[in-house]
PDB file of N, CA and C in Angstrom:
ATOM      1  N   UNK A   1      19.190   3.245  14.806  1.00  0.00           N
ATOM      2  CA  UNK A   1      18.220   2.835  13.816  1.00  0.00           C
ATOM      3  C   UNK A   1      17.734   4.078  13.082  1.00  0.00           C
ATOM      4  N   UNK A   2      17.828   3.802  11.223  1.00  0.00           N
ATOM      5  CA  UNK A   2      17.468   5.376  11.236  1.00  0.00           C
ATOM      6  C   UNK A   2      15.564   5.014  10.854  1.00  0.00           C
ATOM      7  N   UNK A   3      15.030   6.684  11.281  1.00  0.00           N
ATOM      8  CA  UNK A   3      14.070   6.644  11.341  1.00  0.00           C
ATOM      9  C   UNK A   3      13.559   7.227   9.684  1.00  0.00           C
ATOM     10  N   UNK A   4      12.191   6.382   9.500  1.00  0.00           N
ATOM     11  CA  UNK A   4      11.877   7.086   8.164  1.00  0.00           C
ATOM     12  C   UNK A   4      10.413   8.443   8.336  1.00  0.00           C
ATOM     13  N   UNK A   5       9.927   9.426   8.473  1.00  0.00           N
ATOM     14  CA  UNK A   5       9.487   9.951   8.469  1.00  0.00           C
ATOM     15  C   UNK A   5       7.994  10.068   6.927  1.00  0.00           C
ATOM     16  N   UNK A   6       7.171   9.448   7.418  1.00  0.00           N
ATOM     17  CA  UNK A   6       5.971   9.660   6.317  1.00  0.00           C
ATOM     18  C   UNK A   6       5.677  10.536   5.580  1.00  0.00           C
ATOM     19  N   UNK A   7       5.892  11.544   4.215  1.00  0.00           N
ATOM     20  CA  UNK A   7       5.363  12.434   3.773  1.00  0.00           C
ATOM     21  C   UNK A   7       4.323  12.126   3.571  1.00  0.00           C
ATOM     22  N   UNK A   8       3.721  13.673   3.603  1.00  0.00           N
ATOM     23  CA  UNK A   8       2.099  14.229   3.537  1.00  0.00           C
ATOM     24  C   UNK A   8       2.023  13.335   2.024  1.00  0.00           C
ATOM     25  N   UNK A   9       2.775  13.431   0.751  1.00  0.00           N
ATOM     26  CA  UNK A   9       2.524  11.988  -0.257  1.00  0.00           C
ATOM     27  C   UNK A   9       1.343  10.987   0.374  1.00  0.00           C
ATOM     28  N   UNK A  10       2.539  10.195   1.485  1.00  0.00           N
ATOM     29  CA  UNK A  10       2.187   9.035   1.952  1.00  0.00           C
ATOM     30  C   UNK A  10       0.477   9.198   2.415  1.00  0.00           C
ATOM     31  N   UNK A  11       0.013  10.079   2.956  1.00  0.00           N
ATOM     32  CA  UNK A  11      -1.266  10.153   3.662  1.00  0.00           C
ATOM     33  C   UNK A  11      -2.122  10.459   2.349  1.00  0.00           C
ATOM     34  N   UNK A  12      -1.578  10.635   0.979  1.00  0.00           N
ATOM     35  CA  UNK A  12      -2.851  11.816   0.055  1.00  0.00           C
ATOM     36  C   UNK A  12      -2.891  10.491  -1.176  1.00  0.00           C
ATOM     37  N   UNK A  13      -3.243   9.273  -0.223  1.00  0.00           N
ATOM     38  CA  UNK A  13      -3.712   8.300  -0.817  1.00  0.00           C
ATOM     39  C   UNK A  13      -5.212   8.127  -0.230  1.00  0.00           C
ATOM     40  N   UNK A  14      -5.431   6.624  -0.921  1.00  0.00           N
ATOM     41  CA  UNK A  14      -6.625   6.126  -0.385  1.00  0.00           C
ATOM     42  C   UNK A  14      -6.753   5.586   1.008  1.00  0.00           C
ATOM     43  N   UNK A  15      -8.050   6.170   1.367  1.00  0.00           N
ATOM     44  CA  UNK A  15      -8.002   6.142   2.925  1.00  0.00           C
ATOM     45  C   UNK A  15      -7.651   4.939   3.260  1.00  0.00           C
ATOM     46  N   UNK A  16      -7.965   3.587   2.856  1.00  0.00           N
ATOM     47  CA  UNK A  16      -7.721   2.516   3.296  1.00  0.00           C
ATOM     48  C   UNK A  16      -6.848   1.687   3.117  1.00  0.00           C
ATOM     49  N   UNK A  17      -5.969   1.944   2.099  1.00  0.00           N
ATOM     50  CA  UNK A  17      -4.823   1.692   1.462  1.00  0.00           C
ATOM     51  C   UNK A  17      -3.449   2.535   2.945  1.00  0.00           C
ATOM     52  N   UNK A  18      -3.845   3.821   3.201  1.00  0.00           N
ATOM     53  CA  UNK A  18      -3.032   4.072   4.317  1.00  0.00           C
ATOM     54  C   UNK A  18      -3.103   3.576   5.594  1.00  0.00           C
ATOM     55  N   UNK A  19      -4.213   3.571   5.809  1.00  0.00           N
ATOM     56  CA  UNK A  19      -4.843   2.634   7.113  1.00  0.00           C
ATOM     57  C   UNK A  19      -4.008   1.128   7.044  1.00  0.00           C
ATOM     58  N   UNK A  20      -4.216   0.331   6.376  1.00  0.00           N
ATOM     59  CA  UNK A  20      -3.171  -0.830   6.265  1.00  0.00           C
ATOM     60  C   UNK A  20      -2.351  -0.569   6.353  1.00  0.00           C
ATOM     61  N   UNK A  21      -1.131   0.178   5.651  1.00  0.00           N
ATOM     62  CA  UNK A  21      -0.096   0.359   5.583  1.00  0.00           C
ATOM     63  C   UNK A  21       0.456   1.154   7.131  1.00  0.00           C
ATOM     64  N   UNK A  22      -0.537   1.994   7.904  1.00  0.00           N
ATOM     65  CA  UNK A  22      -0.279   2.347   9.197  1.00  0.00           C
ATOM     66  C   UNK A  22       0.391   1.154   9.885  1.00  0.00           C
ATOM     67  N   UNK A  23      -0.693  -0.185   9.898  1.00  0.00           N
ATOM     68  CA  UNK A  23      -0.599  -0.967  11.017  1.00  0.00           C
ATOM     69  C   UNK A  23       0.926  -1.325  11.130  1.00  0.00           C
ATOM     70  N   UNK A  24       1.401  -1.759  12.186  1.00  0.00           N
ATOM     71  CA  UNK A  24       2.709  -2.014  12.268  1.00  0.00           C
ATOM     72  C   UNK A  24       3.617  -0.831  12.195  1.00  0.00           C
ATOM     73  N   UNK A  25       3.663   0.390  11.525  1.00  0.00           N
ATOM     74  CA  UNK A  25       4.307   1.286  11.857  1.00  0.00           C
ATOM     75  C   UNK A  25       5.369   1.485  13.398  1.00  0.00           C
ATOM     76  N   UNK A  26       5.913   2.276  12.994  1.00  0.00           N
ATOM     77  CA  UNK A  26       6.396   2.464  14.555  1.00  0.00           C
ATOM     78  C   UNK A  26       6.487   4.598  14.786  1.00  0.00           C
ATOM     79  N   UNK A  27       5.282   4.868  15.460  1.00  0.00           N
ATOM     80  CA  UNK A  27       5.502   5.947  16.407  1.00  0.00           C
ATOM     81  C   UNK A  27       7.213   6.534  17.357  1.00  0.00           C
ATOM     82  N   UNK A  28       7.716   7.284  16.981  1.00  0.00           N
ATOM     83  CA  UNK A  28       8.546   7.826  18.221  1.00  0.00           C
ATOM     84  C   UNK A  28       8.491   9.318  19.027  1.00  0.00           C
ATOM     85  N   UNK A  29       8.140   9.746  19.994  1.00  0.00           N
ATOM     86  CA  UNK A  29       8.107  10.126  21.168  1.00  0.00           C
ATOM     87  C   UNK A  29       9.464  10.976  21.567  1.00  0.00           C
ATOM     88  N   UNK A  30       9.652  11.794  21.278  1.00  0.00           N
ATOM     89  CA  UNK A  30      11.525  12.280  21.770  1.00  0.00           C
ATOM     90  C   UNK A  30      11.303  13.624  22.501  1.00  0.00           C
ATOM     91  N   UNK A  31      10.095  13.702  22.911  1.00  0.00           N
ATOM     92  CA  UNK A  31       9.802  14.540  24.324  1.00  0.00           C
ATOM     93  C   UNK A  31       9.992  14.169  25.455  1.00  0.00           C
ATOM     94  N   UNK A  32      10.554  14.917  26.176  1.00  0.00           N
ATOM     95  CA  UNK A  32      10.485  14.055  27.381  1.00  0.00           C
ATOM     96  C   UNK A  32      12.521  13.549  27.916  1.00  0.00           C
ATOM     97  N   UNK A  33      12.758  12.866  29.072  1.00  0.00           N
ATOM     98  CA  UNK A  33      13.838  13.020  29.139  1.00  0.00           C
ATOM     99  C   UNK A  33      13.997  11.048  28.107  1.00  0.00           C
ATOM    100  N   UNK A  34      13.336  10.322  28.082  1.00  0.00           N
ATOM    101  CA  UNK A  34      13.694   9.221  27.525  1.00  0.00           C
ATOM    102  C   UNK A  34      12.796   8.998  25.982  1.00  0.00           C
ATOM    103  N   UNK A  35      13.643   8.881  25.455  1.00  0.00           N
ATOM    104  CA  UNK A  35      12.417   8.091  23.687  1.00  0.00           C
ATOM    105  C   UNK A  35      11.780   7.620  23.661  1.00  0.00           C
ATOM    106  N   UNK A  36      10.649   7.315  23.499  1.00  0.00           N
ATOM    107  CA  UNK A  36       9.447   6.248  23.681  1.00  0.00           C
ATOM    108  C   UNK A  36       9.057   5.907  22.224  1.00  0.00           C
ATOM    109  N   UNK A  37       9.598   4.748  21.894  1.00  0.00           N
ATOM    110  CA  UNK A  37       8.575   4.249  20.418  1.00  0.00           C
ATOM    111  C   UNK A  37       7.412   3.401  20.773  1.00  0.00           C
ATOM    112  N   UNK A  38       6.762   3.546  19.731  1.00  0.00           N
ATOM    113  CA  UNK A  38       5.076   2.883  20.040  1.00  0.00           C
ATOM    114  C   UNK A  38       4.976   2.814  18.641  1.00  0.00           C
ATOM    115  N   UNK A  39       4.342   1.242  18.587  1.00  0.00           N
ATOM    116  CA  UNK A  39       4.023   0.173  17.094  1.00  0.00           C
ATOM    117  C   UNK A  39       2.679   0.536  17.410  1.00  0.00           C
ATOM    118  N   UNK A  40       1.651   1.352  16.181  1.00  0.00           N
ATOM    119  CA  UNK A  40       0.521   1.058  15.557  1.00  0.00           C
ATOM    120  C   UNK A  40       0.185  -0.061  15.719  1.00  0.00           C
ATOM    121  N   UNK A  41      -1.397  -0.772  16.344  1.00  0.00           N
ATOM    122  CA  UNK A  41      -1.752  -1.806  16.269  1.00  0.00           C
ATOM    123  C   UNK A  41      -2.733  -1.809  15.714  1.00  0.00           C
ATOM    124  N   UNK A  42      -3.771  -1.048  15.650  1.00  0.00           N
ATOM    125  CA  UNK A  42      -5.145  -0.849  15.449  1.00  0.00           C
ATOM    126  C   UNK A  42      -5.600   0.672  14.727  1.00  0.00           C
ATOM    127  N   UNK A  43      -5.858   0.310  13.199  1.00  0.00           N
ATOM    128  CA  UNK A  43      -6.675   1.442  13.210  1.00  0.00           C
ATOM    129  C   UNK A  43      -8.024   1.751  12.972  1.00  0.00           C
ATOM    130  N   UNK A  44      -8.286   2.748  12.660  1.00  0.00           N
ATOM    131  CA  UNK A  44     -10.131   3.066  12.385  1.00  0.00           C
ATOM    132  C   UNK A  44      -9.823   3.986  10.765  1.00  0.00           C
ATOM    133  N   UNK A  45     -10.352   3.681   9.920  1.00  0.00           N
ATOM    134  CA  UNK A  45     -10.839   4.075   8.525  1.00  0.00           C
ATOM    135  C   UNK A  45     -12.165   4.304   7.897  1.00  0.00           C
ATOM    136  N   UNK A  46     -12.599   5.784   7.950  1.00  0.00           N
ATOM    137  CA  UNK A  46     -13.982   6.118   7.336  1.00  0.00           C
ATOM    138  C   UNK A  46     -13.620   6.413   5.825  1.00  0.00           C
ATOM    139  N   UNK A  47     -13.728   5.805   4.798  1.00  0.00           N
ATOM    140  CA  UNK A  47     -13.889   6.851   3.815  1.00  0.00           C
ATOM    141  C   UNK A  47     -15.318   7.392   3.183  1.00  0.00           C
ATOM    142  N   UNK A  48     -15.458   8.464   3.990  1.00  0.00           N
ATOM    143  CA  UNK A  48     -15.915   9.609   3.884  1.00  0.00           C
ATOM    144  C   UNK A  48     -17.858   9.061   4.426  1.00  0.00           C
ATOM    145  N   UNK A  49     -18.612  10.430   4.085  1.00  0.00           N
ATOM    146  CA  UNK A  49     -20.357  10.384   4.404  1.00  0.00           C
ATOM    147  C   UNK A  49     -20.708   9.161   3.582  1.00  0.00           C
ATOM    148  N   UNK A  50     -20.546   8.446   2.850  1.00  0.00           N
ATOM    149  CA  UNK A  50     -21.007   7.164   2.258  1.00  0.00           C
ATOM    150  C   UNK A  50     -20.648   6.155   3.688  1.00  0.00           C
ATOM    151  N   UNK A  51     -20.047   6.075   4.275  1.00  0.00           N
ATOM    152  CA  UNK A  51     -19.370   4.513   4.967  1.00  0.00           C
ATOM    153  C   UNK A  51     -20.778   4.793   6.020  1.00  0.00           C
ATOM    154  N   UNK A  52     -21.265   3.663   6.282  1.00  0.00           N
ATOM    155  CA  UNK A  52     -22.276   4.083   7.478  1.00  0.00           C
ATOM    156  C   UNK A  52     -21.666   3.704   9.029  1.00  0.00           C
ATOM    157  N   UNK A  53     -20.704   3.809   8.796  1.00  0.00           N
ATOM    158  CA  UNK A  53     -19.486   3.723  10.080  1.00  0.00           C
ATOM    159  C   UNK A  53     -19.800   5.100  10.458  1.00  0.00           C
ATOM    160  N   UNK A  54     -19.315   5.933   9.398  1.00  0.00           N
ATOM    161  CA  UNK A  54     -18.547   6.870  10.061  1.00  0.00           C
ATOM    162  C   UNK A  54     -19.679   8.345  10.369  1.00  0.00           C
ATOM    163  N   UNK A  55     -19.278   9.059  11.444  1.00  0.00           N
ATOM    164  CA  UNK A  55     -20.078  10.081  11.954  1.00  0.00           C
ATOM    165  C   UNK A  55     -21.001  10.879  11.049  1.00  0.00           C
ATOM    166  N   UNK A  56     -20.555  11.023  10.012  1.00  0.00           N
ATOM    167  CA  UNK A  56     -20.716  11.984   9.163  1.00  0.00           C
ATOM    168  C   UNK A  56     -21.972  11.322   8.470  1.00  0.00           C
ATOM    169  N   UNK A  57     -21.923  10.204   8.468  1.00  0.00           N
ATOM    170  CA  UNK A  57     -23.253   9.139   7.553  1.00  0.00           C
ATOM    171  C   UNK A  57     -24.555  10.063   7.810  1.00  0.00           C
ATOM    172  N   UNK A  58     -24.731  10.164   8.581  1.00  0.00           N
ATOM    173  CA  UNK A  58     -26.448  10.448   9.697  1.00  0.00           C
ATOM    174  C   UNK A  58     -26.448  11.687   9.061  1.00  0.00           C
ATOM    175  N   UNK A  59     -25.478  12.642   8.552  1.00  0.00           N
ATOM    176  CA  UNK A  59     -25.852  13.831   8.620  1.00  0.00           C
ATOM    177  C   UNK A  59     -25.710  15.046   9.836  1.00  0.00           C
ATOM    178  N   UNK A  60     -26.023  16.098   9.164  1.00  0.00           N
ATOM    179  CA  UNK A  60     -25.749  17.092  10.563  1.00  0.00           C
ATOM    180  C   UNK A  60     -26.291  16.920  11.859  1.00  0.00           C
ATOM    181  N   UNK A  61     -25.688  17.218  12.953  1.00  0.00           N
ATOM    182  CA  UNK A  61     -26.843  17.183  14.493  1.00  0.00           C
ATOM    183  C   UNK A  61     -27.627  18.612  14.511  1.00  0.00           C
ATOM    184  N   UNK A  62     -29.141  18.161  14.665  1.00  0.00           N
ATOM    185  CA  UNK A  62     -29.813  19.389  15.473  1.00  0.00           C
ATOM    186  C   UNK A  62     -28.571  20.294  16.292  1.00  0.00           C
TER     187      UNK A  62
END
């Protein structure tokens, strides 16, 4: 099966536009003595100090 490899392109979109397009992906693993692929199921998407998700919202920590 050939594999397709993501260019940095692919990521220097919109955060959430890649986030979808992650899901389903397939991960491969070729460390090790056997291959291990792993399908994306779940991701997490901040775009950016506006989302009140994400860490950065609150501001700096003491």
């Amino acid at each position: 099966m050939p594999l397709n490899r993501l260019s940095l392109l692919f990521y220097s979109r919109p955060t959430l536009k890649v986030a979808r397009e992650l899901i389903g992906a397939i991960l491969v693993d070729t460390r090790g003595a056997k291959e291990k692929h792993l399908r994306i199921v779940e991701v997490e998407a901040y775009i950016g100090e506006e989302d009140p998700a994400c860490h950065a919202a609150r501001g700096r920590t003491p």
